[in-house]
C-alpha atoms as a PDB file:
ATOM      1  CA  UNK A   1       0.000   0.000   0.000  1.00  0.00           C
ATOM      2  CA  UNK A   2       1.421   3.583  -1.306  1.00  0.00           C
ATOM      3  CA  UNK A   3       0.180   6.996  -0.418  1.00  0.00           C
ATOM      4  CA  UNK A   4       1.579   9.058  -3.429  1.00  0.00           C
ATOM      5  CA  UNK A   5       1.536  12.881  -3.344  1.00  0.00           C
ATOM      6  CA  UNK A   6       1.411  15.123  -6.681  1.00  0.00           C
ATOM      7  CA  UNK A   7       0.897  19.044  -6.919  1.00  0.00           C
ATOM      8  CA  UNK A   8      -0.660  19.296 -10.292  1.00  0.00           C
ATOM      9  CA  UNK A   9      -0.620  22.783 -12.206  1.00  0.00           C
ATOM     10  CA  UNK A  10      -1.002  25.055  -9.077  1.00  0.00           C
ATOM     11  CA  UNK A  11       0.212  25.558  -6.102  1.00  0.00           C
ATOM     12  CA  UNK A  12      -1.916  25.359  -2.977  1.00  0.00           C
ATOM     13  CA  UNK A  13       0.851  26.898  -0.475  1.00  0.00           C
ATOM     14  CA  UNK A  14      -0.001  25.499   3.489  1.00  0.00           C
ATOM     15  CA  UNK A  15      -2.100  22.964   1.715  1.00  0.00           C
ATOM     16  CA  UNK A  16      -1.049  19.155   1.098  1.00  0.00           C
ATOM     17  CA  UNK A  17      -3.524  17.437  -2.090  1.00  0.00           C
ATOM     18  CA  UNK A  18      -3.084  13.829  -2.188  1.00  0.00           C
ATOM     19  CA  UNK A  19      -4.004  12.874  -6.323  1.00  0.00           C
ATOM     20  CA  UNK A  20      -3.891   9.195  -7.554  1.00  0.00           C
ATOM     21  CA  UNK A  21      -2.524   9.090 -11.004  1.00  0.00           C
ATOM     22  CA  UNK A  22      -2.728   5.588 -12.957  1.00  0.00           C
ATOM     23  CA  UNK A  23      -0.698   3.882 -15.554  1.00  0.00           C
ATOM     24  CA  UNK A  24      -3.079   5.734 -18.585  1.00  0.00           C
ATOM     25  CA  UNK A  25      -2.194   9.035 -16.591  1.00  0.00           C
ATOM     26  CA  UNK A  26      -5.830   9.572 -15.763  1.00  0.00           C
ATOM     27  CA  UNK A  27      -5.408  11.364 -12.003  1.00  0.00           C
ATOM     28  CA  UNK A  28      -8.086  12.042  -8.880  1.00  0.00           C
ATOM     29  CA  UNK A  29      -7.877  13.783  -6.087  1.00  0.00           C
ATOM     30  CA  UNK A  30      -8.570  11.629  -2.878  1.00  0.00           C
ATOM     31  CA  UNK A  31      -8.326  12.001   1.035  1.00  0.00           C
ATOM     32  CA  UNK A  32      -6.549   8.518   1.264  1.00  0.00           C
ATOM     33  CA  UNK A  33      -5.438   5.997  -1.360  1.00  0.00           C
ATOM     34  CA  UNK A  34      -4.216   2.458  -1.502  1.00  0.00           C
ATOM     35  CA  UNK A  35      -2.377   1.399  -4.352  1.00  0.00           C
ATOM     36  CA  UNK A  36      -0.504  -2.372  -5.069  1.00  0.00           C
ATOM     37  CA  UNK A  37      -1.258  -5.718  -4.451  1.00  0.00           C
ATOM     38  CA  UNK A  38      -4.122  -6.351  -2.136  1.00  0.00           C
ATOM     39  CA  UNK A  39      -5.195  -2.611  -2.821  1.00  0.00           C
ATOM     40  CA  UNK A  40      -8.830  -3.764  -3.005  1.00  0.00           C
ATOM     41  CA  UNK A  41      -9.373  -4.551   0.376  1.00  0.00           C
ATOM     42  CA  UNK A  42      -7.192  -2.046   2.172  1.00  0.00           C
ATOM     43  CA  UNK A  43      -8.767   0.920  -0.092  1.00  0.00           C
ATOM     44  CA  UNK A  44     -12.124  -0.392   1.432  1.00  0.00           C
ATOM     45  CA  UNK A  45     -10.915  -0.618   4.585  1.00  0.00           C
ATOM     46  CA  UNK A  46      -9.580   2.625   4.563  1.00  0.00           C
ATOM     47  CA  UNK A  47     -12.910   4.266   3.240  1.00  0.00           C
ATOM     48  CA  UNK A  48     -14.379   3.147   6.376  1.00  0.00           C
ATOM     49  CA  UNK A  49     -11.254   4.123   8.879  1.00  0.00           C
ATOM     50  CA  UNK A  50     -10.549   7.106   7.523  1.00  0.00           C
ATOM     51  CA  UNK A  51     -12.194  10.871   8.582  1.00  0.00           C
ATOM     52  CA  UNK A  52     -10.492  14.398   7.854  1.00  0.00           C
ATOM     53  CA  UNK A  53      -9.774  15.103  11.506  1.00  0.00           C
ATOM     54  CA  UNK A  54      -7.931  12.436  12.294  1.00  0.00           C
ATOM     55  CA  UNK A  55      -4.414  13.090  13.377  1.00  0.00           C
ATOM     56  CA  UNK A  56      -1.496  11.969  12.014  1.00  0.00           C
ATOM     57  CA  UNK A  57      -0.487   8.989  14.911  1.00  0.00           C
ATOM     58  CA  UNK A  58      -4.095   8.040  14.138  1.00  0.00           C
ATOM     59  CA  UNK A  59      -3.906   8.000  10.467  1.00  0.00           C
ATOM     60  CA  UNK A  60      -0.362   5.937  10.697  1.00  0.00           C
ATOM     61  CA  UNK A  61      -1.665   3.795  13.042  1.00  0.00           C
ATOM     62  CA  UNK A  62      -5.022   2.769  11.142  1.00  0.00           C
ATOM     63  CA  UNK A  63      -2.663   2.173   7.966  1.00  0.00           C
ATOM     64  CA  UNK A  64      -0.515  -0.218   9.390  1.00  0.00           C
ATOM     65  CA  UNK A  65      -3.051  -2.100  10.657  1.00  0.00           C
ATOM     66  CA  UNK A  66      -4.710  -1.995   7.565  1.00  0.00           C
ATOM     67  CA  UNK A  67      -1.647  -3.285   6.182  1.00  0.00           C
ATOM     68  CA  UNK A  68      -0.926  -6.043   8.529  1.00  0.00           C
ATOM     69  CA  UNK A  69      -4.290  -7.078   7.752  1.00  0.00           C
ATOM     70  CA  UNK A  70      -4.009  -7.402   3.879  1.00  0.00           C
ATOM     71  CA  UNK A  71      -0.542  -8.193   3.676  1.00  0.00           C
ATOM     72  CA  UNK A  72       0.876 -11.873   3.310  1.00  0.00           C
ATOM     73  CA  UNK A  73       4.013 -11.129   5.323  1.00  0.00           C
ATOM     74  CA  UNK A  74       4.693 -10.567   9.190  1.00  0.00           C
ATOM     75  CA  UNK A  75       4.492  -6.789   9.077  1.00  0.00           C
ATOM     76  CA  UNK A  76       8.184  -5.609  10.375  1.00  0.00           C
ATOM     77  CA  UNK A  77      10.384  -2.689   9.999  1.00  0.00           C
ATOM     78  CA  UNK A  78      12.469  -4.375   7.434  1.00  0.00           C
ATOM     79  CA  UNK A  79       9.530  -4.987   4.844  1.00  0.00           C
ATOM     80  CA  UNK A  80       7.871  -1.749   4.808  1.00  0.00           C
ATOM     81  CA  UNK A  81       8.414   1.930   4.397  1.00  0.00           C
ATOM     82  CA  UNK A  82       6.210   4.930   6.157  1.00  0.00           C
ATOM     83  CA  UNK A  83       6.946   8.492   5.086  1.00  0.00           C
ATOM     84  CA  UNK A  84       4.505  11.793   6.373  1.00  0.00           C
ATOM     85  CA  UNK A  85       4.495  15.063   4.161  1.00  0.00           C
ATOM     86  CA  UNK A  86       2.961  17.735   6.255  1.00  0.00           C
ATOM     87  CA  UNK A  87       2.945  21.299   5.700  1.00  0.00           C
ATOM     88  CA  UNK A  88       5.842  23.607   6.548  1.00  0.00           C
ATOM     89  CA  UNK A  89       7.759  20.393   7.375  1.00  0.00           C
ATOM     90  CA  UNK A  90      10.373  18.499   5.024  1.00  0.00           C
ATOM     91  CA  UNK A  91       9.349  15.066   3.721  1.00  0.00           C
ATOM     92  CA  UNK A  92      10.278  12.294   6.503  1.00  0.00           C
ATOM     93  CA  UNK A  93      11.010   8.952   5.958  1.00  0.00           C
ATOM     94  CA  UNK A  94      10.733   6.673   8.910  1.00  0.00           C
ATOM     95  CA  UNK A  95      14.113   5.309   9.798  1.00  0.00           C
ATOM     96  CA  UNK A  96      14.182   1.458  11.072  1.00  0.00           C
ATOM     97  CA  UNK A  97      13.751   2.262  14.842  1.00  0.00           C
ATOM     98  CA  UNK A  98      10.866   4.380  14.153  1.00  0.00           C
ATOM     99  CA  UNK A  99       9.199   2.133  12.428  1.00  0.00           C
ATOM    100  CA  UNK A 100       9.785  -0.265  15.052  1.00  0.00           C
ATOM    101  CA  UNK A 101       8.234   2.258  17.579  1.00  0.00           C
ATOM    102  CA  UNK A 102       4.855   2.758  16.107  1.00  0.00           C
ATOM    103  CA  UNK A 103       4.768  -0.893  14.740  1.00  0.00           C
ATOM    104  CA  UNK A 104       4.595  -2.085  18.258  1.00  0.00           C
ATOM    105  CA  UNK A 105       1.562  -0.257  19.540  1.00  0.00           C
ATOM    106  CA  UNK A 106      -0.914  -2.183  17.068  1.00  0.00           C
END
């Protein structure tokens, strides 16, 4: 499961726009997105999780989940990535131990 974030022909400035673009290059603008194998379910899953004022420990924590539940692996550090985007902040990619951190409280 990918989030993927795209500013498309204008800039919104203290504003973050999540689009889903796919292979024909058709794109939509969505509040959450699932994309790869299993996508299905977790994009359904999401739809029912998800709610704009969630926070972000809330919104990481109900994706993981919905990960672990869709994917065929042991969820663990070393077989998934997390990044945030949030405004006025540089991208951040979770580092191992991080991932660790918030994998253990679900």
């Amino acid at each position: 499961m990918r989030l993927q974030r795209h500013k498309i022909d204008k800039m919104n400035f203290g504003t973050l726009e999540l689009f889903h673009m796919d292979t024909s290059g058709t794109f939509v603008q969505c509040d959450a997105r699932a994309i790869g194998s299993a996508s299905e379910g977790a994009q359904s899953s999401l739809q029912e999780v998800y709610h704009k004022s969630m926070t972000l420990k809330e919104a990481i924590k109900s994706s993981l989940i919905i990960l672990k539940q869709v994917m065929e692996e042991k969820l663990n550090a070393t077989n998934i990535e997390l990044a945030t985007v949030q405004p006025g902040q540089n991208f951040h990619m979770f580092t191992k131990e991080e991932l660790e951190e918030v994998i253990k409280d679900i």
